[in-house]
C-alpha atoms as a PDB file:
ATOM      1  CA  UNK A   1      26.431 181.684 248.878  1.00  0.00           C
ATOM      2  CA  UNK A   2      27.826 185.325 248.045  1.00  0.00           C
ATOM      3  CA  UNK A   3      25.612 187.268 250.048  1.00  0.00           C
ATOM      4  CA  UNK A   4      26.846 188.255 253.813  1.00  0.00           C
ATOM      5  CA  UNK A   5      25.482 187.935 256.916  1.00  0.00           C
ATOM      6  CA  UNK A   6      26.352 191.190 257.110  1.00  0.00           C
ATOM      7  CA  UNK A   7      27.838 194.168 256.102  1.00  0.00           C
ATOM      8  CA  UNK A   8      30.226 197.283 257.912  1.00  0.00           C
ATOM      9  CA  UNK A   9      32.549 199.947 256.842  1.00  0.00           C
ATOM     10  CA  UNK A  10      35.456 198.650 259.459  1.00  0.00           C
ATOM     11  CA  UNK A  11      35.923 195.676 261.735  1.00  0.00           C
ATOM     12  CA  UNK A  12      36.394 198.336 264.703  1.00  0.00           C
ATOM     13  CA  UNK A  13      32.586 199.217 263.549  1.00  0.00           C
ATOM     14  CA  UNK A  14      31.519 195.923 265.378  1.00  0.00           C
ATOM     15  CA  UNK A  15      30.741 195.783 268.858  1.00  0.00           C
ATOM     16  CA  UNK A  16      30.526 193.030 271.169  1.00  0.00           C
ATOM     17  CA  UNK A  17      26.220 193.421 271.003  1.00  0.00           C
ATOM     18  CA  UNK A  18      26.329 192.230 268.177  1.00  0.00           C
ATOM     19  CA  UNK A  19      27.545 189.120 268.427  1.00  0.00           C
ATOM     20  CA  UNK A  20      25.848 188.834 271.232  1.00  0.00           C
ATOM     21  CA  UNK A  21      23.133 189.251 269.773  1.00  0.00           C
ATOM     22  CA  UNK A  22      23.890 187.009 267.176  1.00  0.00           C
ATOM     23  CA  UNK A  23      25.589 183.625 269.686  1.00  0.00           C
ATOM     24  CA  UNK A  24      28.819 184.552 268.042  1.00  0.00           C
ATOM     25  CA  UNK A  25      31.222 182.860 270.550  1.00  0.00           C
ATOM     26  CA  UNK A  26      34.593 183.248 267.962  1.00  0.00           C
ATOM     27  CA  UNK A  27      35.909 185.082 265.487  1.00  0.00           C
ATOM     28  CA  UNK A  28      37.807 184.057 262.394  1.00  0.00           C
ATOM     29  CA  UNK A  29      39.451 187.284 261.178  1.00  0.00           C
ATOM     30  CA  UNK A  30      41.340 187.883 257.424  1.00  0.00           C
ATOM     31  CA  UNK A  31      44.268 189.854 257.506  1.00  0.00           C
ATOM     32  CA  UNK A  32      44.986 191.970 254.430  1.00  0.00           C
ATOM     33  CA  UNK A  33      42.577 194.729 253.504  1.00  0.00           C
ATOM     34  CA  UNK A  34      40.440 193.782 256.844  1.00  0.00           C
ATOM     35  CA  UNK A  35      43.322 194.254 260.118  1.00  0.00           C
ATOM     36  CA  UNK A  36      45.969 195.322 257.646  1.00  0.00           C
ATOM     37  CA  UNK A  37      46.197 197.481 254.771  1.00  0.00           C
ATOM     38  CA  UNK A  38      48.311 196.353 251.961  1.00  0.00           C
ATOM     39  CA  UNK A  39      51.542 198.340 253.319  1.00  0.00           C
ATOM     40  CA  UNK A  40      51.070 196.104 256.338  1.00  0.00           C
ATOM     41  CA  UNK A  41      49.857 199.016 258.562  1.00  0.00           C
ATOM     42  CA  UNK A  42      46.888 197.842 260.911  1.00  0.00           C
ATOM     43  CA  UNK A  43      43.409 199.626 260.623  1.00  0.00           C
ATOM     44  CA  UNK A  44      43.291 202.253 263.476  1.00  0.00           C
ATOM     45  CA  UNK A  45      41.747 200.589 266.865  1.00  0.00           C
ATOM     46  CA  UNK A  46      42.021 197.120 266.186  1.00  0.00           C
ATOM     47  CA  UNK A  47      44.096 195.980 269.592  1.00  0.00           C
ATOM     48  CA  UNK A  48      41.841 198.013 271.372  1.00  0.00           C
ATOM     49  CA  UNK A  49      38.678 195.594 269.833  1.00  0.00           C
ATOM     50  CA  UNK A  50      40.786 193.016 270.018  1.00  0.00           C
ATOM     51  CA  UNK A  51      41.078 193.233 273.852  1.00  0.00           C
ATOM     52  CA  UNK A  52      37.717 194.122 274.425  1.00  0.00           C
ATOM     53  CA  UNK A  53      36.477 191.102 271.940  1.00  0.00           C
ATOM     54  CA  UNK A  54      39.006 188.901 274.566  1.00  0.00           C
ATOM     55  CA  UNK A  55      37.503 190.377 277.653  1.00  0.00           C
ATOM     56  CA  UNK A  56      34.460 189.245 276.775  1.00  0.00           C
ATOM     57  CA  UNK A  57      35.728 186.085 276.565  1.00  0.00           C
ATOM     58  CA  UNK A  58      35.438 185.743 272.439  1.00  0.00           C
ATOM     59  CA  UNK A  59      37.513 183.666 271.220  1.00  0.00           C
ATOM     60  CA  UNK A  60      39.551 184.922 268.000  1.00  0.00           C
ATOM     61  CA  UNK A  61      41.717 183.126 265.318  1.00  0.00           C
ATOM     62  CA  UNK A  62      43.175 184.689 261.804  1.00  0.00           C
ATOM     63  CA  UNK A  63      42.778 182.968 258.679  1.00  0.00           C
ATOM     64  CA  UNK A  64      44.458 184.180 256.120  1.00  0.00           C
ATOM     65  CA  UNK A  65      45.295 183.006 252.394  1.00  0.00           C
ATOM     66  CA  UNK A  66      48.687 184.792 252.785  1.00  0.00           C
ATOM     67  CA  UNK A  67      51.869 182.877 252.453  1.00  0.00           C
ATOM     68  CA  UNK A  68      53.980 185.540 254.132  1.00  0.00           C
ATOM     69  CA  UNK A  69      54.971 184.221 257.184  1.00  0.00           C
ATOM     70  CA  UNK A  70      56.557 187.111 258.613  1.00  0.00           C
ATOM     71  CA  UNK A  71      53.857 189.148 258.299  1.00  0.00           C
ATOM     72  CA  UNK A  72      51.686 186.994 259.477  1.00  0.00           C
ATOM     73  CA  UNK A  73      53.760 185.952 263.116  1.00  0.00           C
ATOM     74  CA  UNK A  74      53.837 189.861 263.050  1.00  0.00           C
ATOM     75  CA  UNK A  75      50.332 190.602 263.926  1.00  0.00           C
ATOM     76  CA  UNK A  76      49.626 187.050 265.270  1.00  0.00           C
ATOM     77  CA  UNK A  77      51.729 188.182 268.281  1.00  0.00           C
ATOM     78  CA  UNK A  78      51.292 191.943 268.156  1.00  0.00           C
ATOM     79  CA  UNK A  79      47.449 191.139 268.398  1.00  0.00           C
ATOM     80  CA  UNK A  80      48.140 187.620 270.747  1.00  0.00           C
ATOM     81  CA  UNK A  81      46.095 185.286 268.084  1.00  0.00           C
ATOM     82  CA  UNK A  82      46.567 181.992 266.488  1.00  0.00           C
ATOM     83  CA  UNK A  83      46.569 181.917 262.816  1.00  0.00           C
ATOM     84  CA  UNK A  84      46.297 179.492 259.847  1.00  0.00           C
ATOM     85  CA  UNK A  85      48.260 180.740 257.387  1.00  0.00           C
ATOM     86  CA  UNK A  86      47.458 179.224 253.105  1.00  0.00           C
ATOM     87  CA  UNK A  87      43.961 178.876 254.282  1.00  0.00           C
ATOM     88  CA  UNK A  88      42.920 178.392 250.492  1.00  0.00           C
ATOM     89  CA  UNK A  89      39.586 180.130 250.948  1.00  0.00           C
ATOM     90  CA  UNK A  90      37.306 179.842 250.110  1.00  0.00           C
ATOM     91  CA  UNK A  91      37.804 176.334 250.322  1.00  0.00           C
ATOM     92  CA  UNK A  92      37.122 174.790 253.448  1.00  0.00           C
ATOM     93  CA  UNK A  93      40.715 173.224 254.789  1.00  0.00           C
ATOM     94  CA  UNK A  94      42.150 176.779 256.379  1.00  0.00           C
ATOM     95  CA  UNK A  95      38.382 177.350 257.832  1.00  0.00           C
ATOM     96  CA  UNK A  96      38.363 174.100 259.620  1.00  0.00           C
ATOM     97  CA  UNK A  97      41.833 174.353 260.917  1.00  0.00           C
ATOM     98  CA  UNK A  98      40.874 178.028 262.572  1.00  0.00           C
ATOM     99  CA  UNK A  99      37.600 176.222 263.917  1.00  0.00           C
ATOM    100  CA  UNK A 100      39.989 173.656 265.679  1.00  0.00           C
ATOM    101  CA  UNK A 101      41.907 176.165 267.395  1.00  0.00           C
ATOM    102  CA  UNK A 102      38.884 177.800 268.269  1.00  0.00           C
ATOM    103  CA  UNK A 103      37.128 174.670 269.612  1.00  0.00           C
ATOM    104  CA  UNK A 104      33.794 175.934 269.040  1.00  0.00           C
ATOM    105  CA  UNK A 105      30.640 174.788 265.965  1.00  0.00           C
ATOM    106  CA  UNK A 106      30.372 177.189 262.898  1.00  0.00           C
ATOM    107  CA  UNK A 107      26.928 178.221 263.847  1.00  0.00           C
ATOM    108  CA  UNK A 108      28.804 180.047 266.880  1.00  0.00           C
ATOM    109  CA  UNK A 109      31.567 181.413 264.512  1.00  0.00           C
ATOM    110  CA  UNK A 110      32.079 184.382 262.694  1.00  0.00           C
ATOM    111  CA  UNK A 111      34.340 185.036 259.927  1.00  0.00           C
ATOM    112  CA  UNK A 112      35.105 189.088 259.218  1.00  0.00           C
ATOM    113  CA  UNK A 113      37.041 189.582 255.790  1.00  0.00           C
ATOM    114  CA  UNK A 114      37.165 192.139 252.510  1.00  0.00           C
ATOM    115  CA  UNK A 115      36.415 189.594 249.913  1.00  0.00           C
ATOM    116  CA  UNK A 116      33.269 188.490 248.234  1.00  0.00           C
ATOM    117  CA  UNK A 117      34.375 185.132 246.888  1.00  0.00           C
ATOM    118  CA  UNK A 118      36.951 184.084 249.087  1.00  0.00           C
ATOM    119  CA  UNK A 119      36.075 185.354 252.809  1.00  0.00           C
ATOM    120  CA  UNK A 120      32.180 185.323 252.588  1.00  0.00           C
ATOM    121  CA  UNK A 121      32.001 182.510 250.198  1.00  0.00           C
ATOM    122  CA  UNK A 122      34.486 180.336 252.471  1.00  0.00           C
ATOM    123  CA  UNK A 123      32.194 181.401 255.949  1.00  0.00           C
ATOM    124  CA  UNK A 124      28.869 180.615 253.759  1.00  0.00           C
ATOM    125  CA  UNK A 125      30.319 177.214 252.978  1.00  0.00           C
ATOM    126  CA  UNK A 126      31.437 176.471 256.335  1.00  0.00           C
ATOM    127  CA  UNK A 127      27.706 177.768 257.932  1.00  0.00           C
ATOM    128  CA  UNK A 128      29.590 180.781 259.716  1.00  0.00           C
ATOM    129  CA  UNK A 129      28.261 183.944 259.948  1.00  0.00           C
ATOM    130  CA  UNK A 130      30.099 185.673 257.169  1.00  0.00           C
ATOM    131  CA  UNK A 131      30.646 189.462 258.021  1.00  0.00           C
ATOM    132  CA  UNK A 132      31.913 191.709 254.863  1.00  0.00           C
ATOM    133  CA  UNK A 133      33.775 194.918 255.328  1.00  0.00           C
ATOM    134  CA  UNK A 134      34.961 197.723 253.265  1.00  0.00           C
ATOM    135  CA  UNK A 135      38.632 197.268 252.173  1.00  0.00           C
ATOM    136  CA  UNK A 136      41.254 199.336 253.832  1.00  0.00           C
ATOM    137  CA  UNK A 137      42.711 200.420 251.209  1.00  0.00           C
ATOM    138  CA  UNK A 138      43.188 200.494 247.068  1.00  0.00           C
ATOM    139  CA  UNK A 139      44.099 197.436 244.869  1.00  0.00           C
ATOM    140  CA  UNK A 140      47.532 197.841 243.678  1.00  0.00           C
ATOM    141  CA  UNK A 141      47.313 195.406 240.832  1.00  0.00           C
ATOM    142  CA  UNK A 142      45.169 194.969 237.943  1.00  0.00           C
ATOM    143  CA  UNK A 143      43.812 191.813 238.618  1.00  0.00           C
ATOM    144  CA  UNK A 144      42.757 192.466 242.045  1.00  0.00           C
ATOM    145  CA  UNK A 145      41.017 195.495 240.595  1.00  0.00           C
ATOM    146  CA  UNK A 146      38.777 193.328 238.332  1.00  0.00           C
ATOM    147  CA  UNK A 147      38.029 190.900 241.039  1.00  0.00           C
ATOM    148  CA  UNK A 148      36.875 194.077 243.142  1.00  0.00           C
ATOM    149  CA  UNK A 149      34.648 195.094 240.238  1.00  0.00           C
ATOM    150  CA  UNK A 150      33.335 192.285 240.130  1.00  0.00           C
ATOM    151  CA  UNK A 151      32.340 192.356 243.792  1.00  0.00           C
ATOM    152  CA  UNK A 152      30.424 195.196 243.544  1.00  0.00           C
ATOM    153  CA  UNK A 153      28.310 194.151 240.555  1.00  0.00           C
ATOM    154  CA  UNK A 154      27.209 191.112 242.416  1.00  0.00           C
ATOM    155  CA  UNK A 155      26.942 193.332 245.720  1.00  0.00           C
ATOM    156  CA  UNK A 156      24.732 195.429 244.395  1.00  0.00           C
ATOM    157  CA  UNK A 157      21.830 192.776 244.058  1.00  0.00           C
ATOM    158  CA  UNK A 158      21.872 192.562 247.772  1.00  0.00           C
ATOM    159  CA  UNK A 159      21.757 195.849 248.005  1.00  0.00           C
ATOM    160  CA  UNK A 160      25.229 196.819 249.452  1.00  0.00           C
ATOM    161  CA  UNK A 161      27.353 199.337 248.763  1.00  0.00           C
ATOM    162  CA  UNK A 162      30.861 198.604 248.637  1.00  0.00           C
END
């Protein structure tokens, strides 16, 4: 359930192939530490893959577990997505709602996020395809530092590098 479909260093890393490749029709996308970093600035290239993900007719919808609206409406519009904001992953609820906007089955669904146990856990529950990426930038608290730590050790069985 913690191991990802698969693994890159950004989301900009992805090309359209590969979800071609893979009958990925949408794409469920976390916000902080995947499209934003945590001072809100977004990862360099992503409305470029954005419009090339929408000219090749994918369909794309953020999930995030943020409650900060503001933020959130911010790169909803800047990018010209729907979101579901409180998705609670990786419970299923948020997931589900994104899958309704998107109007398509999980099997034809991707989800891209940071996080072990909330992002990949949530797709791997939902029978996504659950794509991990390197975090943007640094944990600023201790907590989140553990949790990352914690990533990596079970990571590291699947042999990924974080």
């Amino acid at each position: 359930m913690l191991k990802p479909s698969a693994y890159f260093e950004k989301i900009t890393d992805i090309d359209f192939e590969f979800f071609n490749k893979h009958n990925i029709e949408g794409i469920i996308l976390d916000v902080d530490n995947t499209i934003l970093d945590l001072d809100k600035v977004p990862v360099e290239g992503i409305e470029r893959w954005v419009n090339i993900m929408k000219k090749k007719q994918i369909k794309l919808c953020i999930s995030s577990n943020s409650i900060d609206k503001e933020k959130l409406d911010s790169i909803s519009q800047k990018l010209d997505i729907p979101y579901v904001a409180h998705s609670l992953k990786p419970f299923k609820v948020g997931l589900k709602k994104a899958l309704n906007i998107l109007e398509l089955k999980p099997e034809n669904v991707a989800e891209i996020g940071d996080q072990v146990f909330t992002d990949v856990w949530g797709a791997n529950r939902m029978k996504m395809f659950s794509i991990l990426v390197k975090p943007i930038s640094s944990e600023k608290y201790f907590i989140s530092e553990l949790k990352r730590k914690i990533e990596k050790q079970v990571l590291k069985r699947y042999e990924i590098k974080y």
